[in-house]
Protein backbone atom coordinates (compact mmCIF):
# COMPACT_ATOMS: atom_id res chain seq x y z
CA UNK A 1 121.72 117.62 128.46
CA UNK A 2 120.73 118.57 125.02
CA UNK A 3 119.70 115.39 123.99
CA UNK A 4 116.57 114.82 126.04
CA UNK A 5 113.87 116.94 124.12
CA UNK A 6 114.89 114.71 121.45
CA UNK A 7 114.59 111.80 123.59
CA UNK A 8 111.00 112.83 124.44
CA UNK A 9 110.12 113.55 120.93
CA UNK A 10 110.63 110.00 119.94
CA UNK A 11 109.90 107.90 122.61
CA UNK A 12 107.04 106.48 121.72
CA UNK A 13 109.11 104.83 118.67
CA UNK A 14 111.07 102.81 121.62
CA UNK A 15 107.82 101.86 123.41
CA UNK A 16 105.81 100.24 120.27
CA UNK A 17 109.04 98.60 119.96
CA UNK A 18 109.55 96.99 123.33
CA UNK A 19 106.11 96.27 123.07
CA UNK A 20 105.59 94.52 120.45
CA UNK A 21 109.10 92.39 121.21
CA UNK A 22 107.34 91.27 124.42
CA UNK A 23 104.17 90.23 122.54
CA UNK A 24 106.15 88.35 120.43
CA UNK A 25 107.89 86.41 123.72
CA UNK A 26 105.28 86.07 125.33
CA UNK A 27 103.49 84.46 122.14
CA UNK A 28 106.33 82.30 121.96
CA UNK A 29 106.35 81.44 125.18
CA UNK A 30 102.70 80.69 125.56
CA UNK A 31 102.00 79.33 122.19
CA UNK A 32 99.20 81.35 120.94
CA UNK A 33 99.65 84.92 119.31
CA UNK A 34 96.72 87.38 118.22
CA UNK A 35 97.14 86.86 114.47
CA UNK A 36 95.08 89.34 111.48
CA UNK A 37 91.61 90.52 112.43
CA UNK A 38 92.05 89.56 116.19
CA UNK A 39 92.05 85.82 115.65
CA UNK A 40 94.08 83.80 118.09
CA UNK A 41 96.89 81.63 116.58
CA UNK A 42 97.96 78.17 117.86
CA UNK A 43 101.17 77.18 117.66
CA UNK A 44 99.90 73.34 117.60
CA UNK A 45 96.62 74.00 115.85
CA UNK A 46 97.72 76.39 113.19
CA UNK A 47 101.53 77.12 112.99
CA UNK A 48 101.76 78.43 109.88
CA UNK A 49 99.89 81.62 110.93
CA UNK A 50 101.54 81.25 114.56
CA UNK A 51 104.82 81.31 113.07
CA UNK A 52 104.33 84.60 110.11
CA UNK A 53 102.25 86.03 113.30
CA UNK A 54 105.61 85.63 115.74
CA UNK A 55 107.87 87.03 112.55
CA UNK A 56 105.79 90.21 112.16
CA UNK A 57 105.86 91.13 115.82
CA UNK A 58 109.31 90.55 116.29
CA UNK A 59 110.29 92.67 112.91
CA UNK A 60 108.50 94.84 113.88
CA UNK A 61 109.60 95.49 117.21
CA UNK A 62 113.25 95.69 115.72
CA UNK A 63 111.89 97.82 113.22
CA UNK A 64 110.61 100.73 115.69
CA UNK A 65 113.34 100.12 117.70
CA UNK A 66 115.95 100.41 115.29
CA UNK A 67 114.02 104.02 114.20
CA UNK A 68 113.69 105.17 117.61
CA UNK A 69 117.38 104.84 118.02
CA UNK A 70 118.28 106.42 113.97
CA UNK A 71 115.96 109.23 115.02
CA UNK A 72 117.66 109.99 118.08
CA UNK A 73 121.00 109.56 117.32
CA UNK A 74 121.08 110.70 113.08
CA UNK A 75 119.50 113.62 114.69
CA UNK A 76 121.93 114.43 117.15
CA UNK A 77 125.00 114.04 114.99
C-alpha cells in the first residue's frame, strides 16, 4: 500500500484532533474545562469562559482533523 508512509507522516494531525474532541466531551460532560493559563472553567460558576473554552476545543479538534485527512488524501491524489 502506497499510502501508509503518508499515513505515518501525518498522524499526529489525527491524534491532536481526537484529542482535543474528547477534551471537549469530556468537558461537556463533566462541566468544567481547563480554560487560558490553566484555569479551570465551570459551567455553573463561569459559563461564559466554559462555553468559548468548549468552542475552541471542539474547532479545533475538527480543525486538525479535517488537515490530517486534506494532507493525506490532497496528497495522494
Amino acid at each position: 500500500m502506497h499510502d501508509s508512509p503518508l499515513i505515518v507522516r501525518y498522524i499526529y494531525w489525527l491524534v491532536f484532533g481526537i484529542l482535543m474532541f474528547g477534551l471537549a466531551l469530556a468537558g461537556a460532560r463533566t462541566g468544567e474545562l481547563r480554560g487560558r493559563f490553566g484555569e479551570v472553567a465551570y459551567r455553573a460558576k463561569n459559563p461564559k469562559r466554559f462555553w468559548w473554552s468548549l468552542a475552541f476545543y471542539c474547532l479545533a479538534g475538527v480543525g486538525f482533523i479535517v488537515e490530517f485527512l486534506y494532507k493525506v488524501h490532497a496528497f495522494s491524489n
